[in-house]
Protein backbone atom coordinates (compact mmCIF):
# COMPACT_ATOMS: atom_id res chain seq x y z
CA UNK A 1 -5.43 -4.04 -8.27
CA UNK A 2 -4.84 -7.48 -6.62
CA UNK A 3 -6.06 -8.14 -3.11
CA UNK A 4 -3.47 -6.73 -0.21
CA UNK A 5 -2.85 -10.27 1.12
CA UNK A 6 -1.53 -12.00 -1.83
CA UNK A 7 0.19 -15.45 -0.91
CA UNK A 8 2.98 -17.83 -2.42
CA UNK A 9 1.33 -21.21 -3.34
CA UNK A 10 4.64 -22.26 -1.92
CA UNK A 11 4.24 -21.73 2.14
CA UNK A 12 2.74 -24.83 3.29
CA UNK A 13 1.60 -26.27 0.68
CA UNK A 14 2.34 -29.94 0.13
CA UNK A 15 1.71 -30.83 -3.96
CA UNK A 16 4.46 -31.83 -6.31
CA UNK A 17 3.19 -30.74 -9.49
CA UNK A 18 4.50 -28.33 -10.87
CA UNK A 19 3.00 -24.20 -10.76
CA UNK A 20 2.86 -21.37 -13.05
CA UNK A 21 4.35 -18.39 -11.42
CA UNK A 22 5.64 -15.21 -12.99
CA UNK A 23 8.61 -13.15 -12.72
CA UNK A 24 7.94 -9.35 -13.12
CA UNK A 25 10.10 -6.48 -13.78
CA UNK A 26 10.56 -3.79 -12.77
CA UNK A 27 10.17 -4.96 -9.84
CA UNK A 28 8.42 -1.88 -8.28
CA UNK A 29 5.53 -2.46 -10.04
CA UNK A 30 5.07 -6.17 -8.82
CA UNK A 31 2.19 -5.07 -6.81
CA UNK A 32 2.30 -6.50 -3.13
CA UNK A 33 3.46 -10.01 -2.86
CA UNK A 34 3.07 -12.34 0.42
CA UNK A 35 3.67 -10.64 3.61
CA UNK A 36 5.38 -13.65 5.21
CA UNK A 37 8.65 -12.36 3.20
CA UNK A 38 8.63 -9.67 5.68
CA UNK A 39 7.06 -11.22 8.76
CA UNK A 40 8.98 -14.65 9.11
CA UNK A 41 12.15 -12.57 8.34
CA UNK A 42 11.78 -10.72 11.37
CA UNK A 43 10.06 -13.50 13.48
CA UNK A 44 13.48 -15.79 12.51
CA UNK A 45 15.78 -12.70 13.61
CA UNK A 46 13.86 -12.37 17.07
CA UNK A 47 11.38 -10.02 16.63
CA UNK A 48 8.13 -10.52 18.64
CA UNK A 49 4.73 -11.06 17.37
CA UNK A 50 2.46 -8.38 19.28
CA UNK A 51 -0.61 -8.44 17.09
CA UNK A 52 -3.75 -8.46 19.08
CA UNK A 53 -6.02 -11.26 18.91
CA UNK A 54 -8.83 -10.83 16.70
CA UNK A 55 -7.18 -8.16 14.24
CA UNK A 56 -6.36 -8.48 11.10
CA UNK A 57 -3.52 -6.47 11.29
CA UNK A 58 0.45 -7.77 12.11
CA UNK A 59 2.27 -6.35 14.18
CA UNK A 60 6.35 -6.84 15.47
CA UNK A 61 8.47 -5.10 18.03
CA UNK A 62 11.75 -5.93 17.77
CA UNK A 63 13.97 -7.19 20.57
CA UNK A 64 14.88 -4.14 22.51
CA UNK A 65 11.20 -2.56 22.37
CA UNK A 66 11.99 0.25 20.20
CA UNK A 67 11.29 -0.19 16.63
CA UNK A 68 7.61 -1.71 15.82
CA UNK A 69 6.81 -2.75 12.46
CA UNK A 70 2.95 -2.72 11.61
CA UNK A 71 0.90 -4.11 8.55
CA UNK A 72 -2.72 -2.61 8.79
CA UNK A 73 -5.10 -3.63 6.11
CA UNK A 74 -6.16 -2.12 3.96
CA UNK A 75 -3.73 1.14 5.05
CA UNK A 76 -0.19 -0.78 4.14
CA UNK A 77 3.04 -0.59 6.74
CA UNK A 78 3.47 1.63 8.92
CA UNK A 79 7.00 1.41 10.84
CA UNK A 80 7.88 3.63 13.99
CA UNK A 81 11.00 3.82 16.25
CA UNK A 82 11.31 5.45 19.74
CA UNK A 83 14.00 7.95 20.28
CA UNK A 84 17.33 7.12 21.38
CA UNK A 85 20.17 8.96 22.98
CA UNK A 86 20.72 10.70 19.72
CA UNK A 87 18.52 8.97 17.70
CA UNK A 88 15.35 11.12 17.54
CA UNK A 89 11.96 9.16 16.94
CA UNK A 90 11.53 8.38 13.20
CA UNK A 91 8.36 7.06 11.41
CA UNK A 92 7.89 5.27 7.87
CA UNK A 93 4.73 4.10 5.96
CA UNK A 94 3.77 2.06 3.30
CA UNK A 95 0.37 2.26 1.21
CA UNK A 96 -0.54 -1.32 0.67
CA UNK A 97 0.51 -2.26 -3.26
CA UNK A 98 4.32 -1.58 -2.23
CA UNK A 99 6.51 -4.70 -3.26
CA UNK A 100 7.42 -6.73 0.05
CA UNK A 101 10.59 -6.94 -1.44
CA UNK A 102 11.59 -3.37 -0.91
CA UNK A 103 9.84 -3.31 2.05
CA UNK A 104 12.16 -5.74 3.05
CA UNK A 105 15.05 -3.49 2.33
CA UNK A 106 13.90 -1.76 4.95
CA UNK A 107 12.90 -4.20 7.16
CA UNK A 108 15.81 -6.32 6.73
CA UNK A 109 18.15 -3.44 7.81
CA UNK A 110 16.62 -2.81 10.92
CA UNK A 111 18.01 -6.52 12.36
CA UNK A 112 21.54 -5.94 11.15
CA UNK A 113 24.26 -4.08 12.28
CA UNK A 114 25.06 -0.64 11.20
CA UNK A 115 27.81 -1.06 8.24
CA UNK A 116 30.90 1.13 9.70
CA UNK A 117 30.91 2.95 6.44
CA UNK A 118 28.83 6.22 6.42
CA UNK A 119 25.00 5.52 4.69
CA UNK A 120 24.49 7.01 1.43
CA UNK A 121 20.78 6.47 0.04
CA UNK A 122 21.79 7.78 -3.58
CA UNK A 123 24.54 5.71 -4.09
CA UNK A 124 22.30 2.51 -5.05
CA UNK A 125 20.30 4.70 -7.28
CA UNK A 126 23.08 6.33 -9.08
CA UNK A 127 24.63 2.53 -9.77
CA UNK A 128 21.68 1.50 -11.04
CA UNK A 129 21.13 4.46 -13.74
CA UNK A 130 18.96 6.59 -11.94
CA UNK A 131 18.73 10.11 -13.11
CA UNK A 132 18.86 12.84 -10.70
CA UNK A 133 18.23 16.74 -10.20
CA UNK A 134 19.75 18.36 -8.00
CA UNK A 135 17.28 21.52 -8.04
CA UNK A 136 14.99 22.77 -5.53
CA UNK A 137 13.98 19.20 -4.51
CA UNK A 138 16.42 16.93 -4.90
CA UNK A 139 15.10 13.85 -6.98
CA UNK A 140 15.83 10.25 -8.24
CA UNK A 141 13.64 8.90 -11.41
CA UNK A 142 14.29 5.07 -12.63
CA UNK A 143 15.25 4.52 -15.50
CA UNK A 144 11.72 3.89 -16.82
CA UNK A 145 10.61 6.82 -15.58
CA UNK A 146 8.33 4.96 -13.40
CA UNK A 147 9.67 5.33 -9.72
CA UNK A 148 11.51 8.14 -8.04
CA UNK A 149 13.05 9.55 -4.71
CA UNK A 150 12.53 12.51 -3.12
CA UNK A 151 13.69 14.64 -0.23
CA UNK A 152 11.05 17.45 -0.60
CA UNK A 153 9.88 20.43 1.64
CA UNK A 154 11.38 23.42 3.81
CA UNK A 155 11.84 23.35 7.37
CA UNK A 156 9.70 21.43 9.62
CA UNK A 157 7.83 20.13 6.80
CA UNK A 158 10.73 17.91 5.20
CA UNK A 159 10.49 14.58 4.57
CA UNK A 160 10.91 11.66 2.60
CA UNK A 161 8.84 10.82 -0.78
CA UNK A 162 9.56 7.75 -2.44
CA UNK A 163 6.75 5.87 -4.91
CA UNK A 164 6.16 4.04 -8.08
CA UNK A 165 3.31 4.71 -11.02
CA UNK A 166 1.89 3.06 -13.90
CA UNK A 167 -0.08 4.17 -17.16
CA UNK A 168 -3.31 3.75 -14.41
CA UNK A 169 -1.39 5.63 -11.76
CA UNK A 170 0.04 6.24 -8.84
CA UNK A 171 1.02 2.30 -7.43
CA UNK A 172 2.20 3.05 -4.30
CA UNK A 173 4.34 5.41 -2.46
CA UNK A 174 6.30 6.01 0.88
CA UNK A 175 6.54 8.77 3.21
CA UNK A 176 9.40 8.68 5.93
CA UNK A 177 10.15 11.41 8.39
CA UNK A 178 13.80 13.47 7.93
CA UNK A 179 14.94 11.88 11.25
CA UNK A 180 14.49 7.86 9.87
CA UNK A 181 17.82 6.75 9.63
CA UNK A 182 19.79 6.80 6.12
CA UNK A 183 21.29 3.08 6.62
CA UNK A 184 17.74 2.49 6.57
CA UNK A 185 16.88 4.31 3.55
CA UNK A 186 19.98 3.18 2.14
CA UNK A 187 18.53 -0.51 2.39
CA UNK A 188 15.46 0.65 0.85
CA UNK A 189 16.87 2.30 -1.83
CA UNK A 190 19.44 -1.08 -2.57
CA UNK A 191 16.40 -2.97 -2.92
CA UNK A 192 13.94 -0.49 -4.96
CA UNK A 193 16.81 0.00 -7.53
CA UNK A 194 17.70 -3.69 -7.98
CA UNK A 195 17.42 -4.81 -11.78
CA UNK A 196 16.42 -8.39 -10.20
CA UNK A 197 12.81 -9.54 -10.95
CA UNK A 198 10.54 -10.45 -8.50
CA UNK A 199 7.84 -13.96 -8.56
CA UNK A 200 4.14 -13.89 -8.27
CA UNK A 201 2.03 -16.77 -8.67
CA UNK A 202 -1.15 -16.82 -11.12
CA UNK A 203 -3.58 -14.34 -10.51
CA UNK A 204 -1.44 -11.55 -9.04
CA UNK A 205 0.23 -10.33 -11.87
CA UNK A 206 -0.70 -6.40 -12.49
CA UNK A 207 -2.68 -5.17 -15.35
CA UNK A 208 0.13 -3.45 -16.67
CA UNK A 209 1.57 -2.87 -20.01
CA UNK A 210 4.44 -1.02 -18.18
CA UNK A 211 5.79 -4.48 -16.88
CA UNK A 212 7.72 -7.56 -18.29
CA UNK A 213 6.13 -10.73 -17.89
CA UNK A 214 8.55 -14.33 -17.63
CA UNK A 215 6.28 -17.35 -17.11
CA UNK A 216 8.00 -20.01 -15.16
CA UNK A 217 6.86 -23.63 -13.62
CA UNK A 218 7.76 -23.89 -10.30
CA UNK A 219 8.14 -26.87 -8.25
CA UNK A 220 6.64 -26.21 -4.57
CA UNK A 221 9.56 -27.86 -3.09
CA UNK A 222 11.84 -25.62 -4.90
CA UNK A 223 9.60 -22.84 -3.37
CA UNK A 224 9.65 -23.69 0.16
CA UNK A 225 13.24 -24.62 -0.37
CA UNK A 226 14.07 -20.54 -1.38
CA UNK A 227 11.93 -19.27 1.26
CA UNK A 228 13.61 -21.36 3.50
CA UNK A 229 16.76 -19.96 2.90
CA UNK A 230 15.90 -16.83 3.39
CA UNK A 231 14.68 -17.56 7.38
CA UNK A 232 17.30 -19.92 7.98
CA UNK A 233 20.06 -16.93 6.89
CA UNK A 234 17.96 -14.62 8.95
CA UNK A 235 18.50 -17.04 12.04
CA UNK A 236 22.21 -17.69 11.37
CA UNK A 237 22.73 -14.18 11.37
CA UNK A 238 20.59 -13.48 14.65
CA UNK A 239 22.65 -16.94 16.29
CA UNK A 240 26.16 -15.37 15.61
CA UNK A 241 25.08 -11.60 16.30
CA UNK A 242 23.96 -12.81 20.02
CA UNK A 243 27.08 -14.48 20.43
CA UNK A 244 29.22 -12.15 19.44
CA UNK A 245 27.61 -10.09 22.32
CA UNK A 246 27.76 -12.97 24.88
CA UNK A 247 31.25 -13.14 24.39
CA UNK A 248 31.96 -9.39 24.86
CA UNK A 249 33.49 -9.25 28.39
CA UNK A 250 31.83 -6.79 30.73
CA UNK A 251 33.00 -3.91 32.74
CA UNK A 252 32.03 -3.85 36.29
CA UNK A 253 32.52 -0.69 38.49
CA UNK A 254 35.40 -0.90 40.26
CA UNK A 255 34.99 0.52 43.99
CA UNK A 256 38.28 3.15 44.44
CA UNK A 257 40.08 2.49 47.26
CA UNK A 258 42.35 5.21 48.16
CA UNK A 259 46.32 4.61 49.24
């Protein structure tokens, strides 16, 4: 497998000519990708940078302190959120080969507003042509056969099982307790089912005859130019969620005065 910290040629880098990159699909078996597609995205909607000097890991809290997103080499994600009023606490982790893509799904969701429409995490699937079984365990399997969803176990022990494999193996999975919440999921889900292919540059394209390779040149202007786009939507959305809020009147107490 490639290395966990795989990087666009396009962040900061400064030549015209020119690069080979590839796009894969299914995307699920892209193999990592750069974590700036998840780290900038949260850094442009607010999120702090906590990492400790000296680490190698990353680590963001968002802006009310209660969700904290982690990337631990070489252990993958690891995403917790504190309990509130009737959210219980809720934990979700990555092992390190999972796409940042669909990590972003996830990661994406948690600086939006909740949709006003119920979540529904098998709806995406079942769009996409996702089988499912309804059995014992109930179960999603792409259409390749290569990636599923589960809810599995009894009891205290339930939880979520979600992963990807190749003729070599297991890829990567996720585990996410019962109590994470299903817009969250649902995000996930949107982006692990996507037909849309995903970019690597050279020399992080999986040894896998399970994929489908597109070679592309890519200009590094063009690269930083889609990158961009992607922070500056995340800021535009954090600029008009804030002031939506500021412009919410507020209620004071009123002191009763009796007649």
């Amino acid at each position: 497998m490639s290395r966990q910290r795989q990087k666009w040629s396009g962040w900061g880098d400064q030549q015209s000519a020119a690069q080979q990159h590839y796009l894969i699909e299914p995307r699920y078996l892209a193999g990592g990708g750069d974590l700036r597609h998840i780290t900038e995205y949260l850094r442009a909607s607010g999120w702090k940078d906590t990492t400790p000097r000296s680490s190698a890991a990353l680590v963001f809290g968002s802006p009310d302190g209660a969700v904290r997103v982690a990337y631990q080499p070489p252990g993958g994600w690891q995403i917790h959120g504190a309990a509130q009023g009737h959210q219980p606490a809720w934990q979700v982790t990555f092992t390190a080969q999972a796409p940042v893509e669909i990590v972003a799904g996830l990661t994406d969701a948690l600086t939006k507003e909740r949709s006003a429409h119920a979540p529904n995490v098998w709806a995406p699937l079942s769009e996409h042509g996702w089988s499912t079984d309804t059995g014992q365990e109930y179960t999603a399997v792409s259409p390749t056969r290569d990636a599923f969803v589960q809810y599995v176990g009894a009891g205290p022990h339930q939880h979520w099982w979600i992963g990807a494999r190749n003729e070599h193996g297991a890829v990567w999975n996720l585990q996410a307790t019962p109590t994470t919440p299903l817009h969250l999921l649902q995000g996930l889900t949107e982006a692990l089912s996507s037909p849309e292919p995903v970019m690597r540059p050279r020399g992080h394209v999986p040894p896998s005859k399970r994929i489908r390779v597109t070679s592309v040149s890519v200009l590094p202007e063009h690269l930083r130019g889609w990158q961009q786009a992607r922070i500056t939507a995340a800021r535009a959305a954090t600029w008009a969620r804030n002031s939506v809020r500021a412009a919410q009147p507020r209620t004071k107490n009123r002191q009763h005065v009796p007649h």
